[in-house]
Protein backbone atom coordinates (compact mmCIF):
# COMPACT_ATOMS: atom_id res chain seq x y z
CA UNK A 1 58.82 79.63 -9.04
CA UNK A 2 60.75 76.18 -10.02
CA UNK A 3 58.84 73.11 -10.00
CA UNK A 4 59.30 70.77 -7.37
CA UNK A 5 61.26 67.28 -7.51
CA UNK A 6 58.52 65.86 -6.00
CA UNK A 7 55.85 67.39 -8.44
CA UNK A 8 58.18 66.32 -11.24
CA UNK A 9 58.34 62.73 -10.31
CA UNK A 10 54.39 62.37 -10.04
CA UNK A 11 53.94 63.44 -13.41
CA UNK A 12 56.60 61.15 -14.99
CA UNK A 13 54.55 58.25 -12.87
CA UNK A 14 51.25 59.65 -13.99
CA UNK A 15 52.79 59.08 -17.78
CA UNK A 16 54.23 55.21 -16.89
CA UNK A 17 51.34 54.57 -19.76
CA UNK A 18 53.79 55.55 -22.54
CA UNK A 19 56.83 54.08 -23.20
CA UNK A 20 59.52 56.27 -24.28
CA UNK A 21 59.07 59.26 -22.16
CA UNK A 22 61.59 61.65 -21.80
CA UNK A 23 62.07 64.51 -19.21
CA UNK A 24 65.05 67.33 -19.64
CA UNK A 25 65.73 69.84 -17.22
CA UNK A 26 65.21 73.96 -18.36
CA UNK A 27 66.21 76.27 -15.86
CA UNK A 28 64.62 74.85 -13.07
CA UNK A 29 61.41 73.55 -15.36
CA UNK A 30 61.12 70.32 -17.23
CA UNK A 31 60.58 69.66 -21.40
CA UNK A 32 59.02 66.21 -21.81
CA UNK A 33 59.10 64.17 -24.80
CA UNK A 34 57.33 61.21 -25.98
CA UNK A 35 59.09 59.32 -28.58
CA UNK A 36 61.63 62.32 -29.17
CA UNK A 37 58.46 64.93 -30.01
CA UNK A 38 58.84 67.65 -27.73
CA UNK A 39 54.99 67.69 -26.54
CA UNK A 40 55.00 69.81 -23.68
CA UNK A 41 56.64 70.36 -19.72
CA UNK A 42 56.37 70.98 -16.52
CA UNK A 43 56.30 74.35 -15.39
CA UNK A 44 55.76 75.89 -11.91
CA UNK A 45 54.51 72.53 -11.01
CA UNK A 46 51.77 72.66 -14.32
CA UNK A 47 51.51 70.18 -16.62
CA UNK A 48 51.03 71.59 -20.15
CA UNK A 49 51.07 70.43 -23.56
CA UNK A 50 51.70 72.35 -27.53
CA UNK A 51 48.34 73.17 -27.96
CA UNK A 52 47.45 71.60 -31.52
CA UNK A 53 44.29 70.80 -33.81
CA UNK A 54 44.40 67.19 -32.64
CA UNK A 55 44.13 68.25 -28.66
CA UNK A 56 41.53 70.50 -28.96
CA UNK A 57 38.67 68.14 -28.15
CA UNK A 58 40.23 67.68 -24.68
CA UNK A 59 38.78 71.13 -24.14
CA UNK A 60 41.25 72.53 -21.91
CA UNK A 61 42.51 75.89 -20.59
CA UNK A 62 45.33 77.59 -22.06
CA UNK A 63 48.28 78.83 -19.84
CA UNK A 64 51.50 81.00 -20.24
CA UNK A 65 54.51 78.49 -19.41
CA UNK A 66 56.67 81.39 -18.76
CA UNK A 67 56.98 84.95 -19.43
CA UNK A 68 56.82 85.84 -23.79
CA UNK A 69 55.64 82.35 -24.24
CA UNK A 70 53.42 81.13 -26.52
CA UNK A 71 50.32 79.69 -25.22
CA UNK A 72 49.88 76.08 -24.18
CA UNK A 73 47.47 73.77 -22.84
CA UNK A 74 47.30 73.25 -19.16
CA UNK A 75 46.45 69.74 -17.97
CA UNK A 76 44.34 70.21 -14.85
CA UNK A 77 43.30 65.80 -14.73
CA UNK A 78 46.71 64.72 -13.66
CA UNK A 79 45.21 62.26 -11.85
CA UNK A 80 44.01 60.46 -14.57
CA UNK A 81 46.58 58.24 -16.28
CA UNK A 82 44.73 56.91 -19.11
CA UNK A 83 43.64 60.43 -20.68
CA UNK A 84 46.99 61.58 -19.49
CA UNK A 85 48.18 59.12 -22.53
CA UNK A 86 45.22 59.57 -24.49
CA UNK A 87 46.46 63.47 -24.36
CA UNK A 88 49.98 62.94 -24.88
CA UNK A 89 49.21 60.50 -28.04
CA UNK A 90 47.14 63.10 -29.83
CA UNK A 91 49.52 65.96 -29.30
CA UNK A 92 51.59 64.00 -30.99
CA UNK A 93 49.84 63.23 -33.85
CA UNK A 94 49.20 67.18 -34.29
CA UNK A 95 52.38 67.57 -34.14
CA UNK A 96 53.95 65.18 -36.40
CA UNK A 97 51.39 66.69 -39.00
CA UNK A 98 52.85 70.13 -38.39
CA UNK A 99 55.93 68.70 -39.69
């Protein structure tokens, strides 16, 4: 199942926190960027983020994006726009320490 438009545009609102968000299209899912780090997507309307050292606090669930994936985090608050950004910040970090 393809995420939906719709679904697509909440999250991007849900995210109007950060500046420099980016959202490319994958086969019917969507990669999302913040500040050119590829942090996570959209898939079959889920938000889910790289699951790193720096997100674990957030305790969340991991989730299959797609079939032979690696695991990732899935966001269930996507309500909640400030620990949407709070989220999205820290994966970030983790990430850029990968590097």
């Amino acid at each position: 199942m393809a995420t939906s438009k719709d679904f697509k545009e909440f999250i991007l609102e849900q995210l109007d926190l950060l500046d420099n968000i980016t959202c490319k299209s994958m086969m019917g899912e969507y990669l999302l960027y913040y500040n050119s780090i590829l942090f996570g997507g959209i898939y079959d309307n889920r938000l889910l983020v790289k699951i790193v050292d720096t997100n674990k606090k957030y305790n969340m669930n991991e989730a299959i994006p797609y079939e032979s994936a690696k695991p990732m985090y899935l966001v269930d608050e996507v309500d909640n726009k400030e620990l949407l950004k709070e989220i999205v910040i820290e994966t970030c970090k983790g990430l850029t320490i990968i590097k």
